[in-house]
C-alpha atoms as a PDB file:
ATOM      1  CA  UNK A   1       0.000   0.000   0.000  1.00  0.00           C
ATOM      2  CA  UNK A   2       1.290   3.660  -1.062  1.00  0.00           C
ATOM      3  CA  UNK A   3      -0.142   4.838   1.805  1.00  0.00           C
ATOM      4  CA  UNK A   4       1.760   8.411   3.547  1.00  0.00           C
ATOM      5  CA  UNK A   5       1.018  10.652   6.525  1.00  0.00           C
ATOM      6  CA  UNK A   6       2.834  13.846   7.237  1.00  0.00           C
ATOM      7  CA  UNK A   7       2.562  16.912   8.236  1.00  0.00           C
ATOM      8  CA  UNK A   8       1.217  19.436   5.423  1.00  0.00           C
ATOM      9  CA  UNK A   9       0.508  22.720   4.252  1.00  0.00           C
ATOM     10  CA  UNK A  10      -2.416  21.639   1.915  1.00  0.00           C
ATOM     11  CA  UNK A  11      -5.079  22.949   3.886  1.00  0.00           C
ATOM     12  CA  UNK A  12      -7.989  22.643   1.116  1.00  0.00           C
ATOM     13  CA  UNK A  13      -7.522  18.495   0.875  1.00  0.00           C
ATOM     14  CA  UNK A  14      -7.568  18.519   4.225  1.00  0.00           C
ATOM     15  CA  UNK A  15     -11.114  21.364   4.654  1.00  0.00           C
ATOM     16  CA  UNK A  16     -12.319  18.666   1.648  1.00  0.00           C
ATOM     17  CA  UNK A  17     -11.958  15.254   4.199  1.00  0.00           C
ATOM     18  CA  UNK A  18     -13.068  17.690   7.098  1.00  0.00           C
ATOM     19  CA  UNK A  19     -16.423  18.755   5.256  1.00  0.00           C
ATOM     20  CA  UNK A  20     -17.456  14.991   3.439  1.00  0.00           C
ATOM     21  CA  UNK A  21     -16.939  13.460   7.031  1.00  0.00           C
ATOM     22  CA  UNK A  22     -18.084  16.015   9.679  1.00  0.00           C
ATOM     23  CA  UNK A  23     -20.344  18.367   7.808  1.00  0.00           C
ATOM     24  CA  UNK A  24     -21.731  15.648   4.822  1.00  0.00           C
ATOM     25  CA  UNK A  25     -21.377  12.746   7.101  1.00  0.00           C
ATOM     26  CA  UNK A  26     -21.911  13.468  10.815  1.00  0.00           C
ATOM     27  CA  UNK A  27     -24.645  17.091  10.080  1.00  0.00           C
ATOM     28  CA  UNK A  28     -22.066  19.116  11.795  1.00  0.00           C
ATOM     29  CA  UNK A  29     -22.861  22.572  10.570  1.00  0.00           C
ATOM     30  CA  UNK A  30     -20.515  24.599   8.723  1.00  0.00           C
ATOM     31  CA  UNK A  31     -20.301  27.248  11.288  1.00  0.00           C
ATOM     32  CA  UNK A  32     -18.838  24.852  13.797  1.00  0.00           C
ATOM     33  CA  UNK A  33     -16.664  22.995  11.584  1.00  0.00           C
ATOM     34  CA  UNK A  34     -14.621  26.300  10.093  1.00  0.00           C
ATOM     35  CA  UNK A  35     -13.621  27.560  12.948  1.00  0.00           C
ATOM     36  CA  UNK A  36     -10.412  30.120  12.967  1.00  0.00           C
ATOM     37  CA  UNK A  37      -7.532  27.698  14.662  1.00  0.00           C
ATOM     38  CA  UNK A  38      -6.526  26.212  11.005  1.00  0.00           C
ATOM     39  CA  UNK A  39      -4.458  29.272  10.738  1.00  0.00           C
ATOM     40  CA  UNK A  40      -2.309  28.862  13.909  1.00  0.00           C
ATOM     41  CA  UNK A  41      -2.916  24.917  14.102  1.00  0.00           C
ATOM     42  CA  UNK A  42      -0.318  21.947  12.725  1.00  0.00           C
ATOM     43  CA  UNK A  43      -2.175  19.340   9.777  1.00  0.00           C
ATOM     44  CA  UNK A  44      -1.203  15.677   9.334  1.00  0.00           C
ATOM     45  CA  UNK A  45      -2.699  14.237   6.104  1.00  0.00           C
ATOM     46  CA  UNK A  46      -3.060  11.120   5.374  1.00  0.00           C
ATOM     47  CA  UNK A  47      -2.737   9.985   1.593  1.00  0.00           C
ATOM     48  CA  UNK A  48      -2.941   6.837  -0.746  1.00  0.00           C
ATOM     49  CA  UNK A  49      -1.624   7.250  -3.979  1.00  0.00           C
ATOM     50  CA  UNK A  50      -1.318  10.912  -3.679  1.00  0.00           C
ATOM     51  CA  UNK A  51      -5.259  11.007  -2.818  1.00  0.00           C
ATOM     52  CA  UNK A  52      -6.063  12.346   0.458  1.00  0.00           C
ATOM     53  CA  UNK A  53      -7.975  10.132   2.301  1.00  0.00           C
ATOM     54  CA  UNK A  54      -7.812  10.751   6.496  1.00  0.00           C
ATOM     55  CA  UNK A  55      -6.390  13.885   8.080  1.00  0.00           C
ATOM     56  CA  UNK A  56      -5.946  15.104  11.763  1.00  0.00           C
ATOM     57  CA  UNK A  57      -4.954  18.828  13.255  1.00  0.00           C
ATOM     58  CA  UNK A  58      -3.287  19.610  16.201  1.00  0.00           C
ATOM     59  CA  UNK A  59      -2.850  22.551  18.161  1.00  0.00           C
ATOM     60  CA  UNK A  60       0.550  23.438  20.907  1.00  0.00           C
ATOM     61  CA  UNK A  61      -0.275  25.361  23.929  1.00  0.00           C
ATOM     62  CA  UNK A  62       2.061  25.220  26.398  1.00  0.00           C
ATOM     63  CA  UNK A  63       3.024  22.059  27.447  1.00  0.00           C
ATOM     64  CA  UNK A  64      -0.374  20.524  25.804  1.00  0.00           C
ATOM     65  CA  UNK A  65      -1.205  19.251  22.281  1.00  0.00           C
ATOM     66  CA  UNK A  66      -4.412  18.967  21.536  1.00  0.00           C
ATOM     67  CA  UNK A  67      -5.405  17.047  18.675  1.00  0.00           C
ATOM     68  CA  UNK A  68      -8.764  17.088  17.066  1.00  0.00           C
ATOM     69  CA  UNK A  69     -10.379  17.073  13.690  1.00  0.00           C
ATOM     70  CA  UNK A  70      -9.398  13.627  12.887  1.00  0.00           C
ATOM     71  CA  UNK A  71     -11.472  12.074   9.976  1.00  0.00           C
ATOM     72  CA  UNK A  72     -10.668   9.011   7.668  1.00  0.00           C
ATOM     73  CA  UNK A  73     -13.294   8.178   4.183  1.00  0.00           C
ATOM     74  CA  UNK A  74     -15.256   5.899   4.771  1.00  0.00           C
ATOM     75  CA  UNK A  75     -14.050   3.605   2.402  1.00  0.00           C
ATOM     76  CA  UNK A  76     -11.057   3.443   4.467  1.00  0.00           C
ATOM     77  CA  UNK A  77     -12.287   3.209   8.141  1.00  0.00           C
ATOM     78  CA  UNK A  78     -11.134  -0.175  10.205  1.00  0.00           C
ATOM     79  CA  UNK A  79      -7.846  -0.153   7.962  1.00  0.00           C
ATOM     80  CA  UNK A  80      -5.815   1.277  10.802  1.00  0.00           C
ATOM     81  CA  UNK A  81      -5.372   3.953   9.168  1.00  0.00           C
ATOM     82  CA  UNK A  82      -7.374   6.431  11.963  1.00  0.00           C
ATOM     83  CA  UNK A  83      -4.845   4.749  14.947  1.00  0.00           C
ATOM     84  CA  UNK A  84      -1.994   5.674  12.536  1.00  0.00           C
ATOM     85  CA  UNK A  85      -3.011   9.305  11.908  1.00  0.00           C
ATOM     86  CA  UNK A  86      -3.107   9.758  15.406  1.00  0.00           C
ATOM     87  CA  UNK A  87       0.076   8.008  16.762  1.00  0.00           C
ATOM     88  CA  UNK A  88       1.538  10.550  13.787  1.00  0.00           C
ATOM     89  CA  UNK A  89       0.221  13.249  15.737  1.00  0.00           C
ATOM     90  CA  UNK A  90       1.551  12.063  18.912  1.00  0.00           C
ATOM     91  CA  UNK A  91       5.141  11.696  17.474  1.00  0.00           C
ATOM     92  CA  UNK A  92       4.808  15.530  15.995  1.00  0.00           C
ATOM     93  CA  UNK A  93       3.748  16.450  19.420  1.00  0.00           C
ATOM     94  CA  UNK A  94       6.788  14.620  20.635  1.00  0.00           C
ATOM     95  CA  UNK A  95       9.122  16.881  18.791  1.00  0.00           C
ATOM     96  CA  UNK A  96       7.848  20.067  20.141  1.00  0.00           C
ATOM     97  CA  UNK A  97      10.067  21.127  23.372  1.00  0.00           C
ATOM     98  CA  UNK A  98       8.260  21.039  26.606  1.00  0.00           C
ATOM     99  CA  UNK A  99       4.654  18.707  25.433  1.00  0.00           C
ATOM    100  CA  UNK A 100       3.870  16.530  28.149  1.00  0.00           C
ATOM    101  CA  UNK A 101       0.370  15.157  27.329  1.00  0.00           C
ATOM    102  CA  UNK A 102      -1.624  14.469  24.592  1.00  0.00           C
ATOM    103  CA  UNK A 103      -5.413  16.021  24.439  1.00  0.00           C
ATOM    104  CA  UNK A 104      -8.399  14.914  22.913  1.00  0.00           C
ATOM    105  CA  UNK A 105     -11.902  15.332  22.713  1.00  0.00           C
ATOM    106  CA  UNK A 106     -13.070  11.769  21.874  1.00  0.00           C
ATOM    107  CA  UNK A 107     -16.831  11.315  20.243  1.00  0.00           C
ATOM    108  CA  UNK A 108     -18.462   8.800  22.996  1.00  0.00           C
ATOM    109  CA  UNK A 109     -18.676   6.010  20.498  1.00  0.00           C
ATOM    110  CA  UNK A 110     -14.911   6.458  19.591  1.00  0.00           C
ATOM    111  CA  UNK A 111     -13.875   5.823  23.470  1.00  0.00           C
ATOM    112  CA  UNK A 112     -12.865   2.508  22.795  1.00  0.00           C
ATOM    113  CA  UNK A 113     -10.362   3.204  19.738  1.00  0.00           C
ATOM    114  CA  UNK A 114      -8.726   5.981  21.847  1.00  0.00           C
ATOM    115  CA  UNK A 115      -7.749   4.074  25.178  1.00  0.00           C
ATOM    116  CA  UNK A 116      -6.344   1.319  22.680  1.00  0.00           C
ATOM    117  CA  UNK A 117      -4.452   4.051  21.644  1.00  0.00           C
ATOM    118  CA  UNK A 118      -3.492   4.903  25.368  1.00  0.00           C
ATOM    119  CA  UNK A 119      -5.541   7.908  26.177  1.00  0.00           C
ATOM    120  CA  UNK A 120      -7.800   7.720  29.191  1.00  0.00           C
ATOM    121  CA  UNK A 121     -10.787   9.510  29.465  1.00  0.00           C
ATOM    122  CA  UNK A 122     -11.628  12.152  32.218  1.00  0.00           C
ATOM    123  CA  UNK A 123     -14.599  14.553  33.125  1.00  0.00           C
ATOM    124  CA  UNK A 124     -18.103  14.449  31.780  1.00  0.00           C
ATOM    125  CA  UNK A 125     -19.798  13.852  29.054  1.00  0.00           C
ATOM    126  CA  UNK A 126     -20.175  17.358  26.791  1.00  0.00           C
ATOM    127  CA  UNK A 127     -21.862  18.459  23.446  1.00  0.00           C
ATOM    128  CA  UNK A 128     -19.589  19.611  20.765  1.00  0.00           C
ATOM    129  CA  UNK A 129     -21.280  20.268  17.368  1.00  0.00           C
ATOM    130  CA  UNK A 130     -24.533  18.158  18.798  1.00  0.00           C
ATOM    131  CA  UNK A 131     -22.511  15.112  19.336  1.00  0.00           C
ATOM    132  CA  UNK A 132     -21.261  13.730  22.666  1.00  0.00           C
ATOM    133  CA  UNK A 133     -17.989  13.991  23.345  1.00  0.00           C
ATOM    134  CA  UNK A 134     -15.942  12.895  26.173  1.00  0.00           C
ATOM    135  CA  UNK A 135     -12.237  14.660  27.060  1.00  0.00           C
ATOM    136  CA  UNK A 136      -8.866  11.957  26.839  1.00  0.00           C
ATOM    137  CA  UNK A 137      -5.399  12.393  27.702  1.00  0.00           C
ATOM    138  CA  UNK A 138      -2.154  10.854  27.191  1.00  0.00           C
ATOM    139  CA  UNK A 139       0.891  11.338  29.075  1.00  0.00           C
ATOM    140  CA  UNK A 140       3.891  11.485  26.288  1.00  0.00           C
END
């Protein structure tokens, strides 16, 4: 498989992913998705023969990267390829001086994939975009 993830400038592939999966998908409305932290945020995208087919975004503050925004095509969901994207993400976050955790905010159904991943889930349950969502860390 010609299959690549790295960090990238191409911000319209990865708006494209973001808006079949989240806005097309999952009825989040555009509002909500575009939001203004593309700008100041880092983008992993994942591709397959050049196509873009999963991305992720991450955002540094202080010792904290939060990464969010992750969405894989359908066509290519229970390949791996969403676990890869994000242990990408944690090895970008690795290389920025001073992260010490990992931060998500994990969709309630998606619990299960994260804490395979490591993460552990803390706090309530919240809405974000009309879906639940629960908060996950991960010491790095």
């Amino acid at each position: 498989m010609s299959l690549d993830i790295a960090v990238t400038q191409d911000l319209a592939s990865c708006h494209l992913l973001r808006r079949i999966v989240f806005i097309e998908e999952q009825g989040v409305s555009e509002a909500e998705e575009l939001d203004d932290l593309d700008g100041s945020s880092i983008h992993l995208l994942a591709t397959e023969h050049d196509l873009p087919i999963g991305t992720a975004r991450m955002q540094i503050k202080g010792d904290i990267a939060k990464i969010g925004r992750v969405c894989v095509l359908k066509a290519h969901r229970g390949t791996g390829l969403g676990a890869a994207l994000i242990r990408a993400a944690i090895d970008v976050a690795r290389q920025h001086s001073g992260v010490t955790t990992a931060k998500l905010g994990a969709q309630v159904h998606a619990l299960g994939f994260y804490e395979k991943l490591g993460f552990v889930a803390q706090g309530p349950i919240f809405d974000d975009a009309g879906i639940d969502h629960r908060e996950m860390v991960l010491p790095l």
